[in-house]
Protein backbone atom coordinates (compact mmCIF):
# COMPACT_ATOMS: atom_id res chain seq x y z
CA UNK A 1 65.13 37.21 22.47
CA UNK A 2 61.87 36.83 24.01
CA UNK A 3 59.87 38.51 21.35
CA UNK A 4 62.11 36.16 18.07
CA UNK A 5 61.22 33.05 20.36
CA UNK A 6 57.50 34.14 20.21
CA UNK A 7 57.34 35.03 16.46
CA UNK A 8 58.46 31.20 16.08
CA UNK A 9 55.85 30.19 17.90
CA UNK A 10 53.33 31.85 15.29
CA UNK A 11 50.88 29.02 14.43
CA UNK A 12 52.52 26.92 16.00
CA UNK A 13 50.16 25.22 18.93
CA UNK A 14 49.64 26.63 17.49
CA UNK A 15 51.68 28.63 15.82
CA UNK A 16 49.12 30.09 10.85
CA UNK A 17 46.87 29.12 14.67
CA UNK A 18 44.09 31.12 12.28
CA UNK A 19 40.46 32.59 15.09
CA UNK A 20 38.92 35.28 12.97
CA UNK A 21 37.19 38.65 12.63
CA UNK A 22 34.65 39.99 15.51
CA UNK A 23 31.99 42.14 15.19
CA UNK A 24 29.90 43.51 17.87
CA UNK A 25 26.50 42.98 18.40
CA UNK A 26 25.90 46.82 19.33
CA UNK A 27 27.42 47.80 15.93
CA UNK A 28 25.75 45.14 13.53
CA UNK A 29 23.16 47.18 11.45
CA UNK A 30 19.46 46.12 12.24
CA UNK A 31 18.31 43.46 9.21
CA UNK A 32 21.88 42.67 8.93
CA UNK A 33 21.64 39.04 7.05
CA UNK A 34 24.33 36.71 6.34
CA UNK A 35 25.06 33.68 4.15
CA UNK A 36 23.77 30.20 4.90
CA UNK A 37 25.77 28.51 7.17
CA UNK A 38 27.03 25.97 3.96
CA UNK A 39 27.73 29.61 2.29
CA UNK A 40 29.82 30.64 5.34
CA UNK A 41 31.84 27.28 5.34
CA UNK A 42 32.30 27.44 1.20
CA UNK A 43 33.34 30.87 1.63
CA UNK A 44 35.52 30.01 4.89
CA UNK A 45 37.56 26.80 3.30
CA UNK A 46 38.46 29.62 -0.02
CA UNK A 47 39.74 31.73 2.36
CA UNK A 48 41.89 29.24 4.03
CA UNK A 49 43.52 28.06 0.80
CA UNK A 50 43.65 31.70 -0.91
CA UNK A 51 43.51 34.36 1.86
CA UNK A 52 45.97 33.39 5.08
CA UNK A 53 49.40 34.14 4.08
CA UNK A 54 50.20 31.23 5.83
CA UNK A 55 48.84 28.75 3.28
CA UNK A 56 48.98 31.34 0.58
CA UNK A 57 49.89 35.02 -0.25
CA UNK A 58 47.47 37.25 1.76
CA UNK A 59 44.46 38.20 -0.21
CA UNK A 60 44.41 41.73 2.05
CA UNK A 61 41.22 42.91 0.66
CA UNK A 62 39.76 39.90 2.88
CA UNK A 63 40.61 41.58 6.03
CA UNK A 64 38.09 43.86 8.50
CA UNK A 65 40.08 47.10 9.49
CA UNK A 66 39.56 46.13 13.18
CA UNK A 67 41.24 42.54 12.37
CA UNK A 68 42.63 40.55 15.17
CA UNK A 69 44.62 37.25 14.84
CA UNK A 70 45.18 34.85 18.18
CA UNK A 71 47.01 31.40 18.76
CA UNK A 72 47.17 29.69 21.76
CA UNK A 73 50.01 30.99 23.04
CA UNK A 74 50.85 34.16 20.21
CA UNK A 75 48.84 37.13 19.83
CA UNK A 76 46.91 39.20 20.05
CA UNK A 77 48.04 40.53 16.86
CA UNK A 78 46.54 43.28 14.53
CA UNK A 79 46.81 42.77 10.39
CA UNK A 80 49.97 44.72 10.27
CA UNK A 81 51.73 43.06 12.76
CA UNK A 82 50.71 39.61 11.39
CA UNK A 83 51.66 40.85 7.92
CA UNK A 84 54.89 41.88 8.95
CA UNK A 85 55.89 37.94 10.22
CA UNK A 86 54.01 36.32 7.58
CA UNK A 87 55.27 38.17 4.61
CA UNK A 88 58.75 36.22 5.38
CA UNK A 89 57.87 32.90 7.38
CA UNK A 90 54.64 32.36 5.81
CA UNK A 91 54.60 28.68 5.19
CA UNK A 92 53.36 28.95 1.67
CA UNK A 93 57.16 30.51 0.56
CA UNK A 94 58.96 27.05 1.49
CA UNK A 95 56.24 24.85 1.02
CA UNK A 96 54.65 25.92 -2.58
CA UNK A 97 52.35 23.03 -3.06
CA UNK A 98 51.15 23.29 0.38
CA UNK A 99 47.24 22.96 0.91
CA UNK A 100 45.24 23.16 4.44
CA UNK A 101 42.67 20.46 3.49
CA UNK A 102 39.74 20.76 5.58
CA UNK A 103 37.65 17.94 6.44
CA UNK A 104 34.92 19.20 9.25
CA UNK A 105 33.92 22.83 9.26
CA UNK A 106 31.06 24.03 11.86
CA UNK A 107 29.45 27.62 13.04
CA UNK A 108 29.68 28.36 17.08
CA UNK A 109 26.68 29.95 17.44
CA UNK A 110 28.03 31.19 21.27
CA UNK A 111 30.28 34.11 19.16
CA UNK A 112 26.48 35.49 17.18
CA UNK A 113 26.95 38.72 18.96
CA UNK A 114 30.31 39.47 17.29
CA UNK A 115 29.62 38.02 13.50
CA UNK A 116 29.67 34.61 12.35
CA UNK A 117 32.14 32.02 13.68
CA UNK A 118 33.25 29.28 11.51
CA UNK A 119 35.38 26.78 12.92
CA UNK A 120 37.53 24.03 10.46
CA UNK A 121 39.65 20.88 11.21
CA UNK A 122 42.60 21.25 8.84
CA UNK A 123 45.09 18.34 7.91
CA UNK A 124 48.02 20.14 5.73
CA UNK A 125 50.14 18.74 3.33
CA UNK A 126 52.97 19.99 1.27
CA UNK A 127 56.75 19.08 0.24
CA UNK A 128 59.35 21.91 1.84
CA UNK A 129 61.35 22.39 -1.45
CA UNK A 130 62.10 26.29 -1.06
CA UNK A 131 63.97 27.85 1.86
CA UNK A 132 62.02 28.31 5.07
CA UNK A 133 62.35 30.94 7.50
CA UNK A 134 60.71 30.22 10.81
CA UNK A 135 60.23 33.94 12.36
CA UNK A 136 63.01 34.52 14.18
CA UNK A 137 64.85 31.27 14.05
CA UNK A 138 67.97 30.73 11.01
CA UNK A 139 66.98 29.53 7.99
CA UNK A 140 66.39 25.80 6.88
CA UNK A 141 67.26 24.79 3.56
CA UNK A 142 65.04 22.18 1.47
CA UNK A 143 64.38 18.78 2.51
CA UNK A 144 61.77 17.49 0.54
CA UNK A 145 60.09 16.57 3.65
CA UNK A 146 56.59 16.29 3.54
CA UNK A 147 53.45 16.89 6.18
CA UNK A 148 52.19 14.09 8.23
CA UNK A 149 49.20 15.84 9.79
CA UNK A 150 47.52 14.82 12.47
CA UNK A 151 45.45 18.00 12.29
CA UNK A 152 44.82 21.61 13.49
CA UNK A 153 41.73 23.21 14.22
CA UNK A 154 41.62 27.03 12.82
CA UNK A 155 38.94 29.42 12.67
CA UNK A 156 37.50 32.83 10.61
CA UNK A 157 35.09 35.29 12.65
CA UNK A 158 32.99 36.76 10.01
CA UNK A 159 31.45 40.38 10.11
CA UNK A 160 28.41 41.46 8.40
CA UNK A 161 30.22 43.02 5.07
CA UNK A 162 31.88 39.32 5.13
CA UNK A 163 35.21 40.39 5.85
CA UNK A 164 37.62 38.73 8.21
CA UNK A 165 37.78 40.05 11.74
CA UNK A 166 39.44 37.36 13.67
CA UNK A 167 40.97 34.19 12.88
CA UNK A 168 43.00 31.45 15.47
CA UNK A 169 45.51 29.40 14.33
CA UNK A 170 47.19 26.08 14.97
CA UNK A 171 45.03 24.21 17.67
CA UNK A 172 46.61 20.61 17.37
CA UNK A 173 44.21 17.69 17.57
CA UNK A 174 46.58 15.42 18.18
CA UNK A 175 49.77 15.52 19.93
CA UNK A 176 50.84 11.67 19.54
CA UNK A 177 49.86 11.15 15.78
CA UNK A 178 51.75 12.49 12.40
CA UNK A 179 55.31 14.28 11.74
CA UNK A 180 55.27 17.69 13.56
CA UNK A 181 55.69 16.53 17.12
CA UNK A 182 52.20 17.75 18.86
CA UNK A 183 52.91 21.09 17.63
CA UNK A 184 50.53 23.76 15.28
CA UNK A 185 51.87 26.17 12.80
CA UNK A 186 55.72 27.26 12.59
CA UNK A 187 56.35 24.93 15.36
CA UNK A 188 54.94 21.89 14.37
CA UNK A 189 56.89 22.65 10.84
CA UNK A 190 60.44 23.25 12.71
CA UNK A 191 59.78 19.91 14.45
CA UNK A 192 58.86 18.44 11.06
CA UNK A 193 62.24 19.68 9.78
CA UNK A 194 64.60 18.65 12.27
CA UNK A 195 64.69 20.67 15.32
CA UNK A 196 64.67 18.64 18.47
CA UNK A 197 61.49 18.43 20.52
CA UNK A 198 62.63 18.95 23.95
CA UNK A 199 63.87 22.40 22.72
CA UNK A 200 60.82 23.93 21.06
CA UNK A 201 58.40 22.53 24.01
CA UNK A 202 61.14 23.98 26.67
CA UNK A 203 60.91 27.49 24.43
CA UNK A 204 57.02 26.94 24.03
CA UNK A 205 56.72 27.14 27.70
CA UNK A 206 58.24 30.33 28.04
CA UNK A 207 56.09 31.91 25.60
CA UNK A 208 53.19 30.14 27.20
CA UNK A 209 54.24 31.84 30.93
CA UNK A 210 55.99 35.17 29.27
CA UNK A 211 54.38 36.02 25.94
CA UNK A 212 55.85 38.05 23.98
CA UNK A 213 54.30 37.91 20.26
CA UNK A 214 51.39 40.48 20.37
CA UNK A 215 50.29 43.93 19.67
CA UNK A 216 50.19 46.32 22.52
CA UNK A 217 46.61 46.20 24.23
CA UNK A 218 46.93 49.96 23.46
CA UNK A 219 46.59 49.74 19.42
CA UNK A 220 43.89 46.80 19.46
CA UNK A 221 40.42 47.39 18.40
CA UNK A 222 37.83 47.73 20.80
CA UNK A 223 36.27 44.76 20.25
CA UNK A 224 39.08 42.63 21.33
CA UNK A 225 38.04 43.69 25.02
CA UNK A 226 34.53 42.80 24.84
CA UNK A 227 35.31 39.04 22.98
CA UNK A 228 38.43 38.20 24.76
CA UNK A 229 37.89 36.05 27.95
CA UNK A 230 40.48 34.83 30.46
CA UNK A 231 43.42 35.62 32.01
CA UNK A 232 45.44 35.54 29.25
CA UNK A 233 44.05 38.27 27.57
CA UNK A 234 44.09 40.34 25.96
């Protein structure tokens, strides 16, 4: 119950929550160089409209072996495990003409150690014409409903053969502006649709308190360990 709950959560407050790839410091070859920051952005923004599975098919070849995906309140998981939820709820499959639109991307230089951070403020829009199927919720039939944004803030960690090692998803800017109700990712699309508020926040909160959505700490990369801070890790 627990663990359906969860997946619907995916990118929701995100909920698509992307975070990105991390690399350690201790294992970036010496001279390693990377793109200009402008490069890193151009090269970010491509991925998010061709590379997610959320906003389109996964582009798999894009993703570090030691990937790790996190949302606020789902994750951590590993590429299979997010592979296995988006291949059927990713929100490109109900939403064809869907299209992140990013309007301010920026590099933290605090995650240097690890690869190259870039951050983006997205602002989707799309018309649900095509089934949807939030992950583990029943399926909602086309509305013709369309985003009212009010923005998410996702993110790709780079590593130094410019593969994706970590991406966080669906940060809401803005809980009181726009259609999906203060919600990120598949929750702030169930909202969008129809589902009632007070019933996604109530099962929000239990995912917040008990998650449930993640890979076992066991199969996670190394790196997860060293990056993750907080008591709500890993």
């Amino acid at each position: 119950m627990l663990t359906s709950v969860a997946l619907r959560l995916f990118l929701s407050c995100g909920g698509l929550v992307l975070a990105q790839d991390i690399f350690l410091a201790s294992s970036l070859p010496q001279g390693t160089s990377y793109p200009s920051d402008d490069a890193l952005i151009d090269r970010t923004k491509e991925y998010l409209e061709t590379g997610t599975g959320w906003f389109s098919a996964f582009r798999n070849d894009s993703h570090a072996s030691d990937f790790v995906m996190r949302g606020p309140i789902v994750g951590p998981l590993d590429f299979e495990g997010l592979y296995k939820v988006l291949s059927v709820s990713g929100a490109w499959l109900a939403f064809p003409d869907i299209k992140p639109n990013p309007r301010s991307c920026w590099l933290d230089p605090a995650d240097d150690d690890f690869g190259r951070h870039v951050y983006c403020a997205v602002y989707p829009s799309g018309t649900h014409t095509k089934d949807y199927h939030p992950p583990g919720g029943p399926v909602v039939r086309p509305t013709n409903k369309t985003f009212a944004s009010s923005g998410e803030v996702f993110s790709v960690l780079w590593n130094s053969d410019l593969k994706v090692r970590h991406v966080t998803v669906g940060y809401p800017i803005n809980a009181h502006r726009g259609n999906t109700c203060g919600f990120g990712g598949a929750f702030g699309i169930q909202c969008m649709l129809g589902a009632k508020f007070w019933r996604l926040r109530d099962e929000f909160d239990v995912l917040w308190r008990l998650p449930a959505a993640r890979t076992p700490k066991s199969e996670l990369p190394a790196w997860w360990a060293e990056y993750c801070q907080g008591p709500s890790c890993p």
